[in-house]
PDB file of N, CA and C in Angstrom:
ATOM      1  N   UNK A   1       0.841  -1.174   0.000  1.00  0.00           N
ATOM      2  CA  UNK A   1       0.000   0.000   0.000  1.00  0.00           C
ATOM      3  C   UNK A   1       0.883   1.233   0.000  1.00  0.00           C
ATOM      4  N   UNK A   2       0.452   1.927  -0.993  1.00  0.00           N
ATOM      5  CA  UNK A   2       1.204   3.624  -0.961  1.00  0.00           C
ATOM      6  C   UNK A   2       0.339   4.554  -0.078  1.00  0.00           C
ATOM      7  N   UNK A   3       1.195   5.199   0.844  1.00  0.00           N
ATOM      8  CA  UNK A   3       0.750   6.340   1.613  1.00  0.00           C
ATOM      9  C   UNK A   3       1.328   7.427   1.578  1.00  0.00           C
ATOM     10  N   UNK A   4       0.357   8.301   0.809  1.00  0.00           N
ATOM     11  CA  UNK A   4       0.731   9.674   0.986  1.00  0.00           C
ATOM     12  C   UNK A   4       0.427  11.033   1.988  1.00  0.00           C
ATOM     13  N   UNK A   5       1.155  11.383   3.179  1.00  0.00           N
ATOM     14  CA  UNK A   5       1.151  12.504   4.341  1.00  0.00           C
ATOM     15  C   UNK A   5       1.233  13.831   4.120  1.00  0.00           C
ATOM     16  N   UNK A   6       0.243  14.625   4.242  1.00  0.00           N
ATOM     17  CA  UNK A   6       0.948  16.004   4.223  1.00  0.00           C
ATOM     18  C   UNK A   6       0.730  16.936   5.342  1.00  0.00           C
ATOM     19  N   UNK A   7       1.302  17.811   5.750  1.00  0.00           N
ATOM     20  CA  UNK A   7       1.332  18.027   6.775  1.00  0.00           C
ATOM     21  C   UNK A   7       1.180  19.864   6.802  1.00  0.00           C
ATOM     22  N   UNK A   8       0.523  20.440   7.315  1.00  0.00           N
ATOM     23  CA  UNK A   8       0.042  21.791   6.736  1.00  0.00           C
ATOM     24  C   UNK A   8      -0.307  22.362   7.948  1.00  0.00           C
ATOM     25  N   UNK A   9       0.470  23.273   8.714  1.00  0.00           N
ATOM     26  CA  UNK A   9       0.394  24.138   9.708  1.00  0.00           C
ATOM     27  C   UNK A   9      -0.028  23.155  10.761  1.00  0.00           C
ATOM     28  N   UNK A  10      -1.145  23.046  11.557  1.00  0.00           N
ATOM     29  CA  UNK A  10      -1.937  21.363  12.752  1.00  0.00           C
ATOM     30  C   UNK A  10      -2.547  20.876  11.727  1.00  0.00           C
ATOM     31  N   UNK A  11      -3.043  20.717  10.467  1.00  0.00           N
ATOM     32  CA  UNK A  11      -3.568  19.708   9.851  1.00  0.00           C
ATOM     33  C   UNK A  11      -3.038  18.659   9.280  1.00  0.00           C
ATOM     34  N   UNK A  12      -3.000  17.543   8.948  1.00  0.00           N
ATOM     35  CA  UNK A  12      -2.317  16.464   8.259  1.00  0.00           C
ATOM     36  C   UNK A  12      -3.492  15.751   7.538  1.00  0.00           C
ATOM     37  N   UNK A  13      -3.028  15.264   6.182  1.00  0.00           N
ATOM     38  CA  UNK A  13      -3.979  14.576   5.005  1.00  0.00           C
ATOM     39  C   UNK A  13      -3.511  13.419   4.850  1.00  0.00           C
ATOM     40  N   UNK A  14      -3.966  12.360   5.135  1.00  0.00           N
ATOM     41  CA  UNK A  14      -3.582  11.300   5.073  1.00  0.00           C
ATOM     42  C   UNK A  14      -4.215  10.481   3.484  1.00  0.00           C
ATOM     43  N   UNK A  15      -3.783  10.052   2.312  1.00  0.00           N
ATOM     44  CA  UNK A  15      -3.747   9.377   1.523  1.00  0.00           C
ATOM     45  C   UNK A  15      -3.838   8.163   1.274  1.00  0.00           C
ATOM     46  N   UNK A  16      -4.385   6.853   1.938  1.00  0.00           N
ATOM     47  CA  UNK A  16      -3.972   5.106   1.386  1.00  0.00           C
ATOM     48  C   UNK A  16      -4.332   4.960  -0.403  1.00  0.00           C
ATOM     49  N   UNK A  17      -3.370   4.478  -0.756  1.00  0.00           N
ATOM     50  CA  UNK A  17      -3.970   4.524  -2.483  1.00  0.00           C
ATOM     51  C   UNK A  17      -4.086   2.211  -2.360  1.00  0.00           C
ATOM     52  N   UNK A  18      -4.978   1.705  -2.697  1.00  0.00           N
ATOM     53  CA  UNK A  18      -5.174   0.638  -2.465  1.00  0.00           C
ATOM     54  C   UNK A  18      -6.635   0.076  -1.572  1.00  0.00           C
ATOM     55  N   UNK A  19      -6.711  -0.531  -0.899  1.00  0.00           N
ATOM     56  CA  UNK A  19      -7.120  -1.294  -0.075  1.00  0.00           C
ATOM     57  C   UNK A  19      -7.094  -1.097   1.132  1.00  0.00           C
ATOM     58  N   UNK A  20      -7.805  -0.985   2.743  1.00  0.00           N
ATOM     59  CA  UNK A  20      -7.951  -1.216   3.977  1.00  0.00           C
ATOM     60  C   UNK A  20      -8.080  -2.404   4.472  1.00  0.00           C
ATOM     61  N   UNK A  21      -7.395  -3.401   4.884  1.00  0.00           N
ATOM     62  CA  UNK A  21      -7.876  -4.663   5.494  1.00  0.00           C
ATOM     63  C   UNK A  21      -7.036  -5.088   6.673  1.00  0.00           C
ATOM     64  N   UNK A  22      -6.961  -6.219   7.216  1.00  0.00           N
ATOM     65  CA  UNK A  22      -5.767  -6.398   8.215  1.00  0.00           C
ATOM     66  C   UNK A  22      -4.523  -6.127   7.641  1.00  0.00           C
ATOM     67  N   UNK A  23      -4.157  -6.894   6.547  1.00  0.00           N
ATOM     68  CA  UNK A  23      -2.728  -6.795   5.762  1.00  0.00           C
ATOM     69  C   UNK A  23      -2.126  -4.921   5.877  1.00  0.00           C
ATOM     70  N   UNK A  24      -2.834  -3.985   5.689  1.00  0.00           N
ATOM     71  CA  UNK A  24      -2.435  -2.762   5.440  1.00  0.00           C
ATOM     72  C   UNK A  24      -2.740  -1.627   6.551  1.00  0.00           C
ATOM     73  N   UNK A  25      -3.343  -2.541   7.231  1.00  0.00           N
ATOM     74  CA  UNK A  25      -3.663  -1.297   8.856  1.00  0.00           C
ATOM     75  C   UNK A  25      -2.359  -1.059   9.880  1.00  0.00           C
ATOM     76  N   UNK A  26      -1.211  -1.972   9.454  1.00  0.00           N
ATOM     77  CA  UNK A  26       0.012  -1.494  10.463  1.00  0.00           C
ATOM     78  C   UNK A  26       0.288  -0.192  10.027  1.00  0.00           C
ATOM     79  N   UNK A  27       0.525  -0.294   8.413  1.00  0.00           N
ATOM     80  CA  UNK A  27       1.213   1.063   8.088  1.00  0.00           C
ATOM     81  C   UNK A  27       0.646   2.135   8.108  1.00  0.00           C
ATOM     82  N   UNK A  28      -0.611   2.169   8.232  1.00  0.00           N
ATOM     83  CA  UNK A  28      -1.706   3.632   8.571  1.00  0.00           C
ATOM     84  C   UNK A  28      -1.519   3.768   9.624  1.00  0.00           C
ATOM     85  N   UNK A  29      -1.861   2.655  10.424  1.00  0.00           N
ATOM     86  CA  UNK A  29      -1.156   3.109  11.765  1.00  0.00           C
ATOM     87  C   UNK A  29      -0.077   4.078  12.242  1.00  0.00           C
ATOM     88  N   UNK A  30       1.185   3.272  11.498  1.00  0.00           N
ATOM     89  CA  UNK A  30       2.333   3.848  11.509  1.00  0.00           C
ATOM     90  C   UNK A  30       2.006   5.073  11.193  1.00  0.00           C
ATOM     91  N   UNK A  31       1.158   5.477  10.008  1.00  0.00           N
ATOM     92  CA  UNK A  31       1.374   7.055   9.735  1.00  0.00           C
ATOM     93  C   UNK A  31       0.974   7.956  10.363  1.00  0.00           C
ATOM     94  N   UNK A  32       0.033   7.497  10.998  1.00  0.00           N
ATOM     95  CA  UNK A  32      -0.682   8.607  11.758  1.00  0.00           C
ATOM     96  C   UNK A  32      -0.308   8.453  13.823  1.00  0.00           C
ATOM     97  N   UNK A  33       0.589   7.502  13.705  1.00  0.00           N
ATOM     98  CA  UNK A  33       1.620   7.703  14.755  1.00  0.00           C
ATOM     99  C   UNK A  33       2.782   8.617  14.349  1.00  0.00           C
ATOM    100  N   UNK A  34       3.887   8.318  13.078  1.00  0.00           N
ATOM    101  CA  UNK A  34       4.538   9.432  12.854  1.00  0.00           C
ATOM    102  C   UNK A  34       4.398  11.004  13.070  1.00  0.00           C
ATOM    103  N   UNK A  35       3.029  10.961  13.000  1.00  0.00           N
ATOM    104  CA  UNK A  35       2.658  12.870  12.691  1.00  0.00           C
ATOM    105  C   UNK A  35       2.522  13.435  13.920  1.00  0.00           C
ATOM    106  N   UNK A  36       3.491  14.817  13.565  1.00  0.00           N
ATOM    107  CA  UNK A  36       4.008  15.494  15.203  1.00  0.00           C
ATOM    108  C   UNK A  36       2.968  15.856  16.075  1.00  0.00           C
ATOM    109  N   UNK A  37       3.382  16.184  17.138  1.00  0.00           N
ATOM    110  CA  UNK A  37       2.142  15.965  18.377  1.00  0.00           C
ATOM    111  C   UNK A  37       1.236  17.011  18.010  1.00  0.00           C
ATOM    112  N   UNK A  38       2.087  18.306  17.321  1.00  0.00           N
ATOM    113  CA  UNK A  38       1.182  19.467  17.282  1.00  0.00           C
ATOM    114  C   UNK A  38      -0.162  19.431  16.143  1.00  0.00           C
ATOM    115  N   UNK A  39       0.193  18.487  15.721  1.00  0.00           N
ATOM    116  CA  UNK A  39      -1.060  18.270  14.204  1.00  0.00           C
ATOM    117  C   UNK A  39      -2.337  17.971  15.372  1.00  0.00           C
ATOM    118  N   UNK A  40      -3.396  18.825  15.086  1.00  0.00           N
ATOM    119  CA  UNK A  40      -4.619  18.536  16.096  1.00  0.00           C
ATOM    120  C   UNK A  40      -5.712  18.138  15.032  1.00  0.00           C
ATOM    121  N   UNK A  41      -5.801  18.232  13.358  1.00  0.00           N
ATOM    122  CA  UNK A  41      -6.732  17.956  13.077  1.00  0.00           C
ATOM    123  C   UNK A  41      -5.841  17.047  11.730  1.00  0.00           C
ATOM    124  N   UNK A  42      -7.105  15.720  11.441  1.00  0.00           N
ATOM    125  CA  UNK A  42      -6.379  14.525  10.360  1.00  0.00           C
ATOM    126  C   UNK A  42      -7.647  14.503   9.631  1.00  0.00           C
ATOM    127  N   UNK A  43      -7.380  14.508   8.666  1.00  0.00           N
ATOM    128  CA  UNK A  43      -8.107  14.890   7.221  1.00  0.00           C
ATOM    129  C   UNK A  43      -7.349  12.821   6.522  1.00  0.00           C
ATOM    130  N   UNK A  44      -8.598  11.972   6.380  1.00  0.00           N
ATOM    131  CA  UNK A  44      -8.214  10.931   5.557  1.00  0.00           C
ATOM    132  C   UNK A  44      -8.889  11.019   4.381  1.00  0.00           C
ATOM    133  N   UNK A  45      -7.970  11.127   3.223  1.00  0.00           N
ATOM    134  CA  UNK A  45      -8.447  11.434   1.759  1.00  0.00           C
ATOM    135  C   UNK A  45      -8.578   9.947   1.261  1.00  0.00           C
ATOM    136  N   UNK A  46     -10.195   9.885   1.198  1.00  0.00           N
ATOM    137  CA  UNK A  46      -9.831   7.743   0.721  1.00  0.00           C
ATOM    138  C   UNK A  46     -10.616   8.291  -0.975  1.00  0.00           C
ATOM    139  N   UNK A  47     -10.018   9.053  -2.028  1.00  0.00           N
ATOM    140  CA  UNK A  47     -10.254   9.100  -3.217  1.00  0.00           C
ATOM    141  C   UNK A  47      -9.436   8.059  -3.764  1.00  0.00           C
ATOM    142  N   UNK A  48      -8.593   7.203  -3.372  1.00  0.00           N
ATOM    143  CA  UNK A  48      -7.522   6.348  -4.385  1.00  0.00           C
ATOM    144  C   UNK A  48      -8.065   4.891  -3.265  1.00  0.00           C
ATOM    145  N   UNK A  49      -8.926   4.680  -2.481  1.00  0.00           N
ATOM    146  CA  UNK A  49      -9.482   3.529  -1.458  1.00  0.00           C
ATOM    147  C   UNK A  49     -10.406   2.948  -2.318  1.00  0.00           C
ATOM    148  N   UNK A  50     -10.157   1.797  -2.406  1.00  0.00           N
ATOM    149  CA  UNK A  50     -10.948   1.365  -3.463  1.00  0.00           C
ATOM    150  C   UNK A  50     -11.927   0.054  -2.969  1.00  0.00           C
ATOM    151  N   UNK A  51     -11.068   0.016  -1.682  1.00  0.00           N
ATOM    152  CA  UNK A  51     -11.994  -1.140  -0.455  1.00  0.00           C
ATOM    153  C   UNK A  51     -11.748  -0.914   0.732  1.00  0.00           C
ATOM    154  N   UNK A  52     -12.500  -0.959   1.612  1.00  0.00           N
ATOM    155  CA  UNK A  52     -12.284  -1.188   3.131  1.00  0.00           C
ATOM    156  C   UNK A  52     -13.469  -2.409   3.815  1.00  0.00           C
ATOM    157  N   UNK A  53     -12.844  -2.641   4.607  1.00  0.00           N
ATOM    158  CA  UNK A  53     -13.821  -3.825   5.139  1.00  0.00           C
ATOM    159  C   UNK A  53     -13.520  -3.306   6.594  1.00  0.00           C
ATOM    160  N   UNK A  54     -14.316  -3.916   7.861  1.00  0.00           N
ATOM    161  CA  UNK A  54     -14.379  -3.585   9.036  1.00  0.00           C
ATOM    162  C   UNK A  54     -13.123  -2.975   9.582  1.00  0.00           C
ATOM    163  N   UNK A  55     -11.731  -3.314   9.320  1.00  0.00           N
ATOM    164  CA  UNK A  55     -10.805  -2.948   9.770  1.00  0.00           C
ATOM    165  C   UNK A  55     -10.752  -1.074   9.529  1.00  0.00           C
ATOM    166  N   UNK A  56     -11.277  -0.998   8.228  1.00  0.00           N
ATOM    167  CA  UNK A  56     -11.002   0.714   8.064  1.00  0.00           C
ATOM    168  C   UNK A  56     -12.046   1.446   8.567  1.00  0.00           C
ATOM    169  N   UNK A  57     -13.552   0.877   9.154  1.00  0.00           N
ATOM    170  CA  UNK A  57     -14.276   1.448  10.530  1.00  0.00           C
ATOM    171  C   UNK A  57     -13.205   1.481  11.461  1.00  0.00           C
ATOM    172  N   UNK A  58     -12.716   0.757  12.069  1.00  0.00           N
ATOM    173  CA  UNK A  58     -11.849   0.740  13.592  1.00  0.00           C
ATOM    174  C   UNK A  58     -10.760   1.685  13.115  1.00  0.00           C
ATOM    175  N   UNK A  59     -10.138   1.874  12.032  1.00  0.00           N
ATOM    176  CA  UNK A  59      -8.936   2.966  12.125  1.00  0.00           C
ATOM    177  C   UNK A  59     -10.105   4.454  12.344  1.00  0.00           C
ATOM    178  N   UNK A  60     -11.184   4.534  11.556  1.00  0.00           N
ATOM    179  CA  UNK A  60     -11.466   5.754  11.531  1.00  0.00           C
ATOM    180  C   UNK A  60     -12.389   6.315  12.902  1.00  0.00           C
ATOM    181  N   UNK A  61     -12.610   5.121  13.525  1.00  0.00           N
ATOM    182  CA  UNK A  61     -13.371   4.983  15.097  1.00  0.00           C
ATOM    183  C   UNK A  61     -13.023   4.484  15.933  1.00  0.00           C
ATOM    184  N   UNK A  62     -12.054   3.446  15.807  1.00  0.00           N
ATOM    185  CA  UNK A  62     -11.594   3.056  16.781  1.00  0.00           C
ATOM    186  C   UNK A  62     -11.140   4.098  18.107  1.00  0.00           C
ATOM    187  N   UNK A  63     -10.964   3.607  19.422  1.00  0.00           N
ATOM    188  CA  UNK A  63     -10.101   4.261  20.438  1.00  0.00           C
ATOM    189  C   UNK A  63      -8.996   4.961  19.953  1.00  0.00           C
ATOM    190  N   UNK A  64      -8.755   5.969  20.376  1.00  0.00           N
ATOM    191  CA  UNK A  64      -7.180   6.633  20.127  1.00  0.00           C
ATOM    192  C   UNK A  64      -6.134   5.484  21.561  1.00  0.00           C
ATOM    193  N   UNK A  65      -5.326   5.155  20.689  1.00  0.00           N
ATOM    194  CA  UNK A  65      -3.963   4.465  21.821  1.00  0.00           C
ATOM    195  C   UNK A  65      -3.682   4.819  22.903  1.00  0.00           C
ATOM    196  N   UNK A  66      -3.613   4.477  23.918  1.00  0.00           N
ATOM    197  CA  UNK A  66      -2.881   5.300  25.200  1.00  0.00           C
ATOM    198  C   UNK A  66      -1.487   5.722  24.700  1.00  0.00           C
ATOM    199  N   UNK A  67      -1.697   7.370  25.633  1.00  0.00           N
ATOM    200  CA  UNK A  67      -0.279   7.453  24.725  1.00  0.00           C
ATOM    201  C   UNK A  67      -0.250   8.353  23.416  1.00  0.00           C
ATOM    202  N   UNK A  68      -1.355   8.365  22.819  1.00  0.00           N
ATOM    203  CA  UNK A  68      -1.496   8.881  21.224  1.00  0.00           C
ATOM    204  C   UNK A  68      -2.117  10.471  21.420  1.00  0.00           C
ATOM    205  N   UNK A  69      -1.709  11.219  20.648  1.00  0.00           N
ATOM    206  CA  UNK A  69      -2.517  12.598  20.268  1.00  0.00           C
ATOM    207  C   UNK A  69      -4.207  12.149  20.156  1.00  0.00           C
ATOM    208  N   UNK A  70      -5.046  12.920  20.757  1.00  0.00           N
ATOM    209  CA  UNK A  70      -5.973  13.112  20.268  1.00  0.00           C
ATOM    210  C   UNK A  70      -6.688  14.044  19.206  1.00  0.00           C
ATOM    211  N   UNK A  71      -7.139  13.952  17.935  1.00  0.00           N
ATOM    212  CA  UNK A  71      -7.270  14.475  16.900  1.00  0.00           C
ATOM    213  C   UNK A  71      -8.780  14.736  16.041  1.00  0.00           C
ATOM    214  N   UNK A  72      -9.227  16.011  15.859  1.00  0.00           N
ATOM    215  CA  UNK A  72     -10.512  15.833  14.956  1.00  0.00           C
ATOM    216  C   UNK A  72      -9.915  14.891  14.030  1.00  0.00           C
ATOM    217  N   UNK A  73     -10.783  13.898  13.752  1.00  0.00           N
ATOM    218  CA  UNK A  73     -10.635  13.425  12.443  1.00  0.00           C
ATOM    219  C   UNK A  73     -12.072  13.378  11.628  1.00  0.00           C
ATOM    220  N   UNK A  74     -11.751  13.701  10.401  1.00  0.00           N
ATOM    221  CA  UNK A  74     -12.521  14.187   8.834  1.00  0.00           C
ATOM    222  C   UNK A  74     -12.315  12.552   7.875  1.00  0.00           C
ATOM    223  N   UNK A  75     -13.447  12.629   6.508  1.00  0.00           N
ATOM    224  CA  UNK A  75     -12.895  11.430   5.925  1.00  0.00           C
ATOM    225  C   UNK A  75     -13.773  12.747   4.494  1.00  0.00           C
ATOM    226  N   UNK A  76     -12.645  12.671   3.835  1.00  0.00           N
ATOM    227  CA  UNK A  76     -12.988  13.315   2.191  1.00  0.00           C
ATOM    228  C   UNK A  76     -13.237  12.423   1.131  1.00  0.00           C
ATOM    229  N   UNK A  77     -13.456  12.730   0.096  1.00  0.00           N
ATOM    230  CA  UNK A  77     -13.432  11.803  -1.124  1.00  0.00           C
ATOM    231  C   UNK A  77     -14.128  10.763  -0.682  1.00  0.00           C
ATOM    232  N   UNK A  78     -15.301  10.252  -0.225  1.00  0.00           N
ATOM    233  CA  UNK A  78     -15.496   8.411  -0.590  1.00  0.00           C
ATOM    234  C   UNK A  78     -15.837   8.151  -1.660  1.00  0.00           C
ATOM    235  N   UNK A  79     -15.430   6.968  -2.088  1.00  0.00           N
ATOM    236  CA  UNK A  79     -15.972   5.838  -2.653  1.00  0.00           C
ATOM    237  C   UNK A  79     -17.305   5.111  -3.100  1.00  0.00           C
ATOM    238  N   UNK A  80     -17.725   4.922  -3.459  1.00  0.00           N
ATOM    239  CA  UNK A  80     -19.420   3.784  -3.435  1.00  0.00           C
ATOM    240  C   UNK A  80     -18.845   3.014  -2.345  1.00  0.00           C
ATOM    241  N   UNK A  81     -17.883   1.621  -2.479  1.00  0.00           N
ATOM    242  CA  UNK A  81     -18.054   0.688  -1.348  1.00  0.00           C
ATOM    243  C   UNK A  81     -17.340   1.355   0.066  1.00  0.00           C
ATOM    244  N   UNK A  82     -16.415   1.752   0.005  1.00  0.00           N
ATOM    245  CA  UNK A  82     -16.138   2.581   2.001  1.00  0.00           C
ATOM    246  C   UNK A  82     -17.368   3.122   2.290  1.00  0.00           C
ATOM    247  N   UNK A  83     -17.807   4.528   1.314  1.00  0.00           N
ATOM    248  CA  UNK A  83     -19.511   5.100   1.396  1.00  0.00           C
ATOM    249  C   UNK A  83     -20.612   4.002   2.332  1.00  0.00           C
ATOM    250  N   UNK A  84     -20.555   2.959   0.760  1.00  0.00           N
ATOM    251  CA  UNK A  84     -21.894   2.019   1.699  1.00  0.00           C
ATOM    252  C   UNK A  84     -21.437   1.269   3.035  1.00  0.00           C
ATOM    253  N   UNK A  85     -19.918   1.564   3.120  1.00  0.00           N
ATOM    254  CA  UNK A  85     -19.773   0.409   4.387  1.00  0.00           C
ATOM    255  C   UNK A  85     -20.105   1.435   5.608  1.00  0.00           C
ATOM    256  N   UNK A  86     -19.664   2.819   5.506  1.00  0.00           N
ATOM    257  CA  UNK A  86     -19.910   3.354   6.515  1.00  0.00           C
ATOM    258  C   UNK A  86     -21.302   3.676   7.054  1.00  0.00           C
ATOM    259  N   UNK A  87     -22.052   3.703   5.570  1.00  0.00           N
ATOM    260  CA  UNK A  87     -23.726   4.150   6.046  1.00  0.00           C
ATOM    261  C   UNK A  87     -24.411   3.020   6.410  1.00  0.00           C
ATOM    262  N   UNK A  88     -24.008   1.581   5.992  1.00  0.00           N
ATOM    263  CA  UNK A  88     -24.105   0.338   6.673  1.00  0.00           C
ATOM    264  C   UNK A  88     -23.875   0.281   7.850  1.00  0.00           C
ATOM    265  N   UNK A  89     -22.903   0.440   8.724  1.00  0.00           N
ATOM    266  CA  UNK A  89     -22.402   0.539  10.136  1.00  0.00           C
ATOM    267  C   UNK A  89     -23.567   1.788  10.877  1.00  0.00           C
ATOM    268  N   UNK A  90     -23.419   3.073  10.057  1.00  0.00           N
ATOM    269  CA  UNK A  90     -23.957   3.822  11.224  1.00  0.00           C
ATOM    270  C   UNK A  90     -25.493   3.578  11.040  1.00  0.00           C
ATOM    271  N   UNK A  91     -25.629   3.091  10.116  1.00  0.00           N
ATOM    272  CA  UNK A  91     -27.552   2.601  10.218  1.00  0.00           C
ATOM    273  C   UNK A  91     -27.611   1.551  11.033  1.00  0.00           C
ATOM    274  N   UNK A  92     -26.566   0.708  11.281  1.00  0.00           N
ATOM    275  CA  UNK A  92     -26.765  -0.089  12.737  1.00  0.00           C
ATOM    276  C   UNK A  92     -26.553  -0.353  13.657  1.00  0.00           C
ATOM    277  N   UNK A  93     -25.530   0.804  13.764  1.00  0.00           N
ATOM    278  CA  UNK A  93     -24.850   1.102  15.182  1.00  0.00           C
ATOM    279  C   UNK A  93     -24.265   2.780  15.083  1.00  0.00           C
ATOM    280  N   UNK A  94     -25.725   3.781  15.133  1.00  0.00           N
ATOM    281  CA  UNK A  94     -25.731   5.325  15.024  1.00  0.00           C
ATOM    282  C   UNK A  94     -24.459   5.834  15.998  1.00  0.00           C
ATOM    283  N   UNK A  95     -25.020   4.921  17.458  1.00  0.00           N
ATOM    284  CA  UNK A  95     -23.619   5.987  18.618  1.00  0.00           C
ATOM    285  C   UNK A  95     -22.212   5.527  18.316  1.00  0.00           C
ATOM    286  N   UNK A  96     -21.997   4.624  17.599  1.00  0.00           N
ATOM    287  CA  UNK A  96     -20.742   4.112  17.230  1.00  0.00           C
ATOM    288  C   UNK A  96     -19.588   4.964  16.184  1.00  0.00           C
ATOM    289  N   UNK A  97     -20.924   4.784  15.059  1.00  0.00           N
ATOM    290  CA  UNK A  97     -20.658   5.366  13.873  1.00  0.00           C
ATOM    291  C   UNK A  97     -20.956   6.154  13.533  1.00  0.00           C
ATOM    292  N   UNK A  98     -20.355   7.626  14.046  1.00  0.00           N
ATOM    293  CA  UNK A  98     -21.037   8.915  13.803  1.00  0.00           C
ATOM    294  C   UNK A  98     -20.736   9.753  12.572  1.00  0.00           C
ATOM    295  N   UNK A  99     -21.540   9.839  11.167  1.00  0.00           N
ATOM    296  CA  UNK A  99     -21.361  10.040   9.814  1.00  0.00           C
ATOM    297  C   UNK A  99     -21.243  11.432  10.186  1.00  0.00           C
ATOM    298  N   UNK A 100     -21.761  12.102  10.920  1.00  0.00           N
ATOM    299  CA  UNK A 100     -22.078  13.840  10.926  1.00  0.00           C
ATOM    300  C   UNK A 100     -20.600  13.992  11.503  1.00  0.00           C
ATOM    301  N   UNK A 101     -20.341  13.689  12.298  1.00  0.00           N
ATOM    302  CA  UNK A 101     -18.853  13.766  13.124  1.00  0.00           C
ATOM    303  C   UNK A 101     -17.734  13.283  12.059  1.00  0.00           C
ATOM    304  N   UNK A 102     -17.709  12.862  10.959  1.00  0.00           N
ATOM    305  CA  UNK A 102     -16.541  11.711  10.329  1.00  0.00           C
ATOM    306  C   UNK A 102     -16.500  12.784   9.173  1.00  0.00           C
ATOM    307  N   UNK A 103     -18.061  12.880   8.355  1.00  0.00           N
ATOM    308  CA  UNK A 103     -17.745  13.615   7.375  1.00  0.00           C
ATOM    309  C   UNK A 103     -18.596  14.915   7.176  1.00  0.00           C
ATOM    310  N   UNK A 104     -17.363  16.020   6.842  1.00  0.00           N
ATOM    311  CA  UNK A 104     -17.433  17.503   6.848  1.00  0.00           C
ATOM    312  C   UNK A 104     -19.236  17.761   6.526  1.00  0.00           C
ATOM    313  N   UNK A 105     -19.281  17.308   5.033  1.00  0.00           N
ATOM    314  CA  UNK A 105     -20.258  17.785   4.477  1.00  0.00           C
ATOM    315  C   UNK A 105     -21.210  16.915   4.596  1.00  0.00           C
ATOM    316  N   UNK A 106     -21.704  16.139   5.430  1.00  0.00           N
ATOM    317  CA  UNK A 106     -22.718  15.360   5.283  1.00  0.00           C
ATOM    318  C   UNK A 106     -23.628  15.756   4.898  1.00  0.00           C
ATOM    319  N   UNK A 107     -24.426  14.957   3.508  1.00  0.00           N
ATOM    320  CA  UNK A 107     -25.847  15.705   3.436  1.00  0.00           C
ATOM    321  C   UNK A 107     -26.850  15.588   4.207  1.00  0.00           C
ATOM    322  N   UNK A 108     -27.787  16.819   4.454  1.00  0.00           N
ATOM    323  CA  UNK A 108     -29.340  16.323   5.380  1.00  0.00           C
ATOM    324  C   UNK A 108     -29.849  15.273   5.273  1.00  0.00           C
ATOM    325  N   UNK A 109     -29.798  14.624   3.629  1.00  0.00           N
ATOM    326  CA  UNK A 109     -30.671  13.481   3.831  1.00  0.00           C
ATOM    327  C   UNK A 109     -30.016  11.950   4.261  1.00  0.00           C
ATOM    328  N   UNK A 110     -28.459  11.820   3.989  1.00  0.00           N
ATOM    329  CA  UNK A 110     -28.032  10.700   4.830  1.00  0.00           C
ATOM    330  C   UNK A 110     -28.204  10.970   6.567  1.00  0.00           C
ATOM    331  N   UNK A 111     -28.011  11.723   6.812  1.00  0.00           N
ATOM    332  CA  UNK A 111     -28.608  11.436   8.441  1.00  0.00           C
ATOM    333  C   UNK A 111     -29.885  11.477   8.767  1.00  0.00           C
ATOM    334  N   UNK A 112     -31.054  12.116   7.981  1.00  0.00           N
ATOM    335  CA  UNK A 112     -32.156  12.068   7.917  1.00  0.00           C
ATOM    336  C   UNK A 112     -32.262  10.693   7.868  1.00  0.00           C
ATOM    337  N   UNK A 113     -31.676   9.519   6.729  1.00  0.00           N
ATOM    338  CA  UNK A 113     -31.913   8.432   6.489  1.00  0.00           C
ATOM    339  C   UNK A 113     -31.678   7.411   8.100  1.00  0.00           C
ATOM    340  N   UNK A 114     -30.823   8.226   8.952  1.00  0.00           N
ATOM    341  CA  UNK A 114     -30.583   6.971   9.570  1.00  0.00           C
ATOM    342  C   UNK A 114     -31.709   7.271  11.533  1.00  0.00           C
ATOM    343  N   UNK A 115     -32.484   8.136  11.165  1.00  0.00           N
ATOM    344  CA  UNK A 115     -33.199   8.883  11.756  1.00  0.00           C
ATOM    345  C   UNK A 115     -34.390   7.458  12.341  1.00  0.00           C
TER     346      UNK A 115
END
């Protein structure tokens, strides 16, 4: 998996071009452990994500690490399948999976939908 970081005054953009699954969650990991303490907000650009399965819910919801920065995190660009996996999750587990909290622009009517 290619990962591309950028790092812009406290914001950082995180890039996976590929796939989310067990095989590729160390190195996201890794990246968003690399990024300096002062970055307070993480922007994940999944325009080049072309799959995620449960593992890329838990990076984008999971617990923050003991130990780890705590960070707004944003998700730009989806996909059709990350898209349906996430509106799948928060239509069945709303306090878990919070779409209004994850992404910037949510429209009225996906949270309307999960109403």
């Amino acid at each position: 998996m290619n990962i591309t970081t950028t790092v812009t005054g406290t914001s950082a953009r995180i890039t996976p071009h590929g796939e989310i699954d067990l095989d590729t969650l160390p190195p996201l990991r890794a990246a968003v452990d690399r990024l300096p303490p002062h970055v307070t907000g993480l922007v994940w650009d999944l325009e080049h994500l072309s799959f995620t399965d449960i593992v890329g819910l838990r990076l984008l919801f999971g617990p923050v690490p003991q130990g780890s920065v705590c960070r707004r995190t944003a998700v730009v660009n989806l996909r059709e399948q990350p898209l349906q996996l996430l509106l799948i999750a928060a239509d069945l587990f709303p306090t878990v999976y919070d779409v209004a909290q994850l992404i910037p622009d949510t429209p009225a009517a996906l949270t309307a939908r999960r109403s």
